[in-house]
Protein backbone atom coordinates (compact mmCIF):
# COMPACT_ATOMS: atom_id res chain seq x y z
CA UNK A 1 25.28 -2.37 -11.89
CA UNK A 2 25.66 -6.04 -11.84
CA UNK A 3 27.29 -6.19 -8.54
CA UNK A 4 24.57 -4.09 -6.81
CA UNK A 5 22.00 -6.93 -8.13
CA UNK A 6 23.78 -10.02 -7.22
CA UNK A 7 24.35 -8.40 -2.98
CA UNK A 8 22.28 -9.53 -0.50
CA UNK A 9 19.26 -8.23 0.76
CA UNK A 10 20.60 -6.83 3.81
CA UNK A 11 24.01 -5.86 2.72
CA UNK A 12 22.15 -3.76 0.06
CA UNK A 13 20.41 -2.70 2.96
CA UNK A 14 23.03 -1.31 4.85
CA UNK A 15 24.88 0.31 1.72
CA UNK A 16 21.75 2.25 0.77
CA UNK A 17 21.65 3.19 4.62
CA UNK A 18 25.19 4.60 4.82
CA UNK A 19 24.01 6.59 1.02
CA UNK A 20 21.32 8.18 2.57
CA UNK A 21 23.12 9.55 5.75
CA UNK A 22 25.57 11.06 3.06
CA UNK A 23 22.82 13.36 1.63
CA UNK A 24 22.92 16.68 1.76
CA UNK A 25 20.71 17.77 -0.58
CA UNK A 26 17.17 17.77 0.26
CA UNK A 27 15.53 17.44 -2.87
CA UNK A 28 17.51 14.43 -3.40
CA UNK A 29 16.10 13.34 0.37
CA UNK A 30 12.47 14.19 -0.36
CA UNK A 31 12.95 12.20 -3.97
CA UNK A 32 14.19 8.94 -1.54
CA UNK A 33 11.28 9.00 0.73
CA UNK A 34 8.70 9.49 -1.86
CA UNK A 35 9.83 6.40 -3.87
CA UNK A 36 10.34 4.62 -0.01
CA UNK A 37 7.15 6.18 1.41
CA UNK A 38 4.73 3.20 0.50
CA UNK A 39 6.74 0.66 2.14
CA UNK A 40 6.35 2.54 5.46
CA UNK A 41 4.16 0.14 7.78
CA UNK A 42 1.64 1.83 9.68
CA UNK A 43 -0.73 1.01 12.61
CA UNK A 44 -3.97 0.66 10.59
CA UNK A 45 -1.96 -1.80 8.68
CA UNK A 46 -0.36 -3.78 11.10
CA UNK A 47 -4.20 -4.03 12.79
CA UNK A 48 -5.74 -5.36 9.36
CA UNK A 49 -3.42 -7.80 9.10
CA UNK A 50 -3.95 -8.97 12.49
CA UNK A 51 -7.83 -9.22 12.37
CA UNK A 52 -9.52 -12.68 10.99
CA UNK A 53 -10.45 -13.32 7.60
CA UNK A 54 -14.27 -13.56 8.58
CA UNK A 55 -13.71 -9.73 10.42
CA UNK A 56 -12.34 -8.44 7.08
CA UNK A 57 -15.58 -9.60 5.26
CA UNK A 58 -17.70 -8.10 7.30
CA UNK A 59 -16.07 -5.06 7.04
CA UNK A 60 -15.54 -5.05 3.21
CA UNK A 61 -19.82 -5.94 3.28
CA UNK A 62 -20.19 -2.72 5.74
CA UNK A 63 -18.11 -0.54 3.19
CA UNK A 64 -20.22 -1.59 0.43
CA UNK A 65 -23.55 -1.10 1.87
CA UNK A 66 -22.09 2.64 2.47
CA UNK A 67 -21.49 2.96 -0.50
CA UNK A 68 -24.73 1.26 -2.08
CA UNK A 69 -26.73 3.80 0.55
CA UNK A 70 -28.18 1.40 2.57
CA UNK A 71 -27.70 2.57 6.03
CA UNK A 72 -29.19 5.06 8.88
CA UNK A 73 -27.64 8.52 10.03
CA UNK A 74 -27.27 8.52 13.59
CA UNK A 75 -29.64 11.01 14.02
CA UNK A 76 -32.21 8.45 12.93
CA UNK A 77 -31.72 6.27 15.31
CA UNK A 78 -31.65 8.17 17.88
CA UNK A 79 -35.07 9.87 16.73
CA UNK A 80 -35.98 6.05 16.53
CA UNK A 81 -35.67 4.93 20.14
CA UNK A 82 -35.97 8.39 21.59
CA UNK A 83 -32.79 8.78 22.92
């Protein structure tokens, strides 16, 4: 156990790559991806990260106010300016 601890980062990597391709057994697969799962990078989190701090705010404030009940259904506004 030692030695796996002291490798490097990418040659750890590349061992647990070469494991994986080895597998046969698809409960063992499934077990792999649901402790790897979370790691997976996905679009909506590649775009939050991209957005500017001020953005984010604004967007955590907007979530709360949902949540708090202060907004409009669409419907109301459109009953609003008649359109």
């Amino acid at each position: 156990m030692e030695q796996i601890i002291n490798k490097k980062t990418e040659i750890l990597k590349s061992d647990l790559f070469e494991l994986i391709n080895k597998v046969e057994d698809k409960n063992i697969l499934l077990a792999i991806y649901t402790i790897l799962s979370p790691y997976r990078v996905t679009e909506q989190q590649d775009f939050w990260n991209d957005i500017p701090q001020e953005l984010k705010q604004e967007i955590k404030d907007a979530k709360q106010e949902v949540r708090e009940g202060k907004i409009k259904s669409h419907e109301n506004i459109m009953q609003k300016y008649k359109l």
